[in-house]
Protein backbone atom coordinates (compact mmCIF):
# COMPACT_ATOMS: atom_id res chain seq x y z
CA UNK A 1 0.00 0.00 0.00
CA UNK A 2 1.42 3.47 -0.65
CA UNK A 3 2.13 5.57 2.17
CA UNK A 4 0.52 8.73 2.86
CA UNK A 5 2.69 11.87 3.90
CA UNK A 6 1.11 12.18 7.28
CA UNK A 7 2.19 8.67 7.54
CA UNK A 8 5.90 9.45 6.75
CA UNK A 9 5.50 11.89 9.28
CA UNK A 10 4.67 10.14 11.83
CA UNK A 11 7.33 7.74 10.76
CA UNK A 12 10.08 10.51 10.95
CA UNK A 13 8.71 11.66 14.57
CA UNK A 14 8.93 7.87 16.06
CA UNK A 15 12.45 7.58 14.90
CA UNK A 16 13.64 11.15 15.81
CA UNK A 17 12.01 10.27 19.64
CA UNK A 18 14.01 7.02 19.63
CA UNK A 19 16.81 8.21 18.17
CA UNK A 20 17.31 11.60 18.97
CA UNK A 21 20.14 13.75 16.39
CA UNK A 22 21.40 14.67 19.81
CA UNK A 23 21.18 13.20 22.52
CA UNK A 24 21.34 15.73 25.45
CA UNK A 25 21.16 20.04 25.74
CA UNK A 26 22.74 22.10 28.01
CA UNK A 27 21.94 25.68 28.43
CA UNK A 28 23.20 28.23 31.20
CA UNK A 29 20.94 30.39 33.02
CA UNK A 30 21.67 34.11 32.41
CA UNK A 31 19.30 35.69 35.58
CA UNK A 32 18.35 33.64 38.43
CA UNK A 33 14.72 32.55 38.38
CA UNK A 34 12.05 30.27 39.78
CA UNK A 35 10.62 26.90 38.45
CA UNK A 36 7.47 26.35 40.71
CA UNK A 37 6.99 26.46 44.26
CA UNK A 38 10.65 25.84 45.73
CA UNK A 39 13.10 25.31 42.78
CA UNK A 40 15.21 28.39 42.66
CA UNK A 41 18.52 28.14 39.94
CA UNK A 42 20.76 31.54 40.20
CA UNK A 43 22.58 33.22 37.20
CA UNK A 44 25.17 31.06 35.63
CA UNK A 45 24.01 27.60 36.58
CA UNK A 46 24.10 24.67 34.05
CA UNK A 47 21.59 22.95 33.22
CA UNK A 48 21.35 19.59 30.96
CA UNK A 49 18.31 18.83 29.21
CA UNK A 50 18.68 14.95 28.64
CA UNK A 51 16.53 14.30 25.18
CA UNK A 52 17.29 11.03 25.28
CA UNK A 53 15.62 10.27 28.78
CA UNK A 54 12.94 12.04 27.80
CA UNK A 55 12.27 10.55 24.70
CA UNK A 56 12.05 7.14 26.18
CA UNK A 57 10.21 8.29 29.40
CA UNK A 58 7.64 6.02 30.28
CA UNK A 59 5.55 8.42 32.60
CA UNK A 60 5.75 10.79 29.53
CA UNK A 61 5.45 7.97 26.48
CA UNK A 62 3.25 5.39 28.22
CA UNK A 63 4.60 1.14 28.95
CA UNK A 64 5.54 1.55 25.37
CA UNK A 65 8.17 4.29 25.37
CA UNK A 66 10.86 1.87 24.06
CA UNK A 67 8.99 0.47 20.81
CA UNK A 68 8.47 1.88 17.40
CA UNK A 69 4.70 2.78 17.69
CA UNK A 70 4.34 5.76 14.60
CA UNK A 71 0.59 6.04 15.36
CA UNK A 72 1.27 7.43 18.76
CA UNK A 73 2.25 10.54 16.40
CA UNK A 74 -1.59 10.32 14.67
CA UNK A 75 -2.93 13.55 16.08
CA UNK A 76 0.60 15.55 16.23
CA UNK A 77 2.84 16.31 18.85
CA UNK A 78 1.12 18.50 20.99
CA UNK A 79 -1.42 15.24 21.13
CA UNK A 80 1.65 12.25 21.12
CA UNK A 81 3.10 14.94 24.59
CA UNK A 82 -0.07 15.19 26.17
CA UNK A 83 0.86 19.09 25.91
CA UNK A 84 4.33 18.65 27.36
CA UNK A 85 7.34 20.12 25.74
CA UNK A 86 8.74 16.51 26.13
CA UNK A 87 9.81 15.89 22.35
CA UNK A 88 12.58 18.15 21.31
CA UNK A 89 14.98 16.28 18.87
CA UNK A 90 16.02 20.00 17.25
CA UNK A 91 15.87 22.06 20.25
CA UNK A 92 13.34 23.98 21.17
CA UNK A 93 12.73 28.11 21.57
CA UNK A 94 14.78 30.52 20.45
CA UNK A 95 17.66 28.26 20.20
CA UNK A 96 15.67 25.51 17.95
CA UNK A 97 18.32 23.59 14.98
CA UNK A 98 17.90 26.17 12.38
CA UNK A 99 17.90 23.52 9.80
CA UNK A 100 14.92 21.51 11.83
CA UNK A 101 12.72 22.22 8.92
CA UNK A 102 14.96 21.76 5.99
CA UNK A 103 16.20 18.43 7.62
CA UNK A 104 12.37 17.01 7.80
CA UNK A 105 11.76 18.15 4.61
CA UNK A 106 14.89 16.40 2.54
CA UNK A 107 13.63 13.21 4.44
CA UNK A 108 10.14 12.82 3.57
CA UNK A 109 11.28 14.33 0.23
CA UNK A 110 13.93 11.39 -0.30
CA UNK A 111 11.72 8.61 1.38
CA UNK A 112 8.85 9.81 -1.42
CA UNK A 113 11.20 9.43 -4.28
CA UNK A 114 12.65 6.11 -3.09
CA UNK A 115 8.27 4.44 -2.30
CA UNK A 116 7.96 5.16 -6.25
CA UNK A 117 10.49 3.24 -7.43
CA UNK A 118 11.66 0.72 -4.95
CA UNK A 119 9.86 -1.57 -1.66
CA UNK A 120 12.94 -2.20 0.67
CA UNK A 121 13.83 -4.80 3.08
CA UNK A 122 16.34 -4.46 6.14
CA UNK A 123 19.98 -6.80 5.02
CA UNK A 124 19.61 -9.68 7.35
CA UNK A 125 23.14 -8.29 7.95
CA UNK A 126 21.85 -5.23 9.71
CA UNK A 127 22.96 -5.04 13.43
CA UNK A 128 21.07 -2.78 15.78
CA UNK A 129 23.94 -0.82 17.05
CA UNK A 130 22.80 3.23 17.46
CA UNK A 131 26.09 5.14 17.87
CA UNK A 132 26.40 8.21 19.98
CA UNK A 133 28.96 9.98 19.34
CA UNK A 134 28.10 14.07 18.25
CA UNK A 135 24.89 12.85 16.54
CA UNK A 136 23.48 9.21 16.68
CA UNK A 137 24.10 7.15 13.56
CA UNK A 138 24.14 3.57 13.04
CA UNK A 139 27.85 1.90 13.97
CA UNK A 140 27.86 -0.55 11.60
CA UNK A 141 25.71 1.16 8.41
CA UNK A 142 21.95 0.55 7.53
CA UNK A 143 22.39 -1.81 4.99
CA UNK A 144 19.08 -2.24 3.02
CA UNK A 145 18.06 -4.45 -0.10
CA UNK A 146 16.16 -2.70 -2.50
CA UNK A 147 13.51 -4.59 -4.92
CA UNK A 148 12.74 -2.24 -8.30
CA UNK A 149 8.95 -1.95 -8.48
């Protein structure tokens, strides 16, 4: 069946979630402030926003953090977060990846041109191995056979 765009999109948000680009922010706090009732952070402090954890938060994801469940991305993110700001693979705010848009775009773009031509298959070679080292990449390749439709 041919996929439909919202479908690649969902696709794209389930794999950016497990496998955030990066995999932890950190941003310092330039005038002290308040989070809530009793967490006070002064001027200067570091703080490390740890995508990663977050991404595979159960509390935040449901039992089901850890799988690759693309519908949970159905109604958008807003929905998939319950309203959170819990998924952040590009940032978020001011300081969002600049090239967040551009990046999703070349994907669905490149997925679309390769669902004309070709059905694919993971390489019963392929070895689950995400490596973190700047950005998260497969260690040992993606190695896919492609059938000509």
């Amino acid at each position: 069946l041919p996929f439909h765009v919202d479908q690649v999109t969902m696709i794209l948000n389930e794999v950016l979630r497990l496998y955030p680009p990066i995999i932890e922010m950190t941003r310092i706090i330039e005038e002290d402030m308040k989070l809530g009732e009793s967490l006070h952070l002064q001027a200067g402090t570091s703080l490390s926003l740890p995508i990663l954890l977050l991404h595979h938060d159960k509390e935040i994801w449901g039992e089901d953090a850890k799988e690759f469940k693309p519908e949970r991305f159905a109604e958008g993110i807003s929905n998939a977060t319950k309203g959170h700001v819990s998924y952040f693979p590009f940032g978020w705010g001011p300081r969002v990846c600049i090239g967040q848009n551009f990046a999703l775009l070349e994907a669905k773009m490149a997925v679309a041109m390769i669902l004309q031509r070709y059905s694919f298959e993971l390489s019963p070679s392929y070895a689950h191995a995400p490596y973190r080292i700047v950005t998260t990449k497969p260690q040992f390749g993606a190695p896919f056979i492609l059938h000509r439709l």
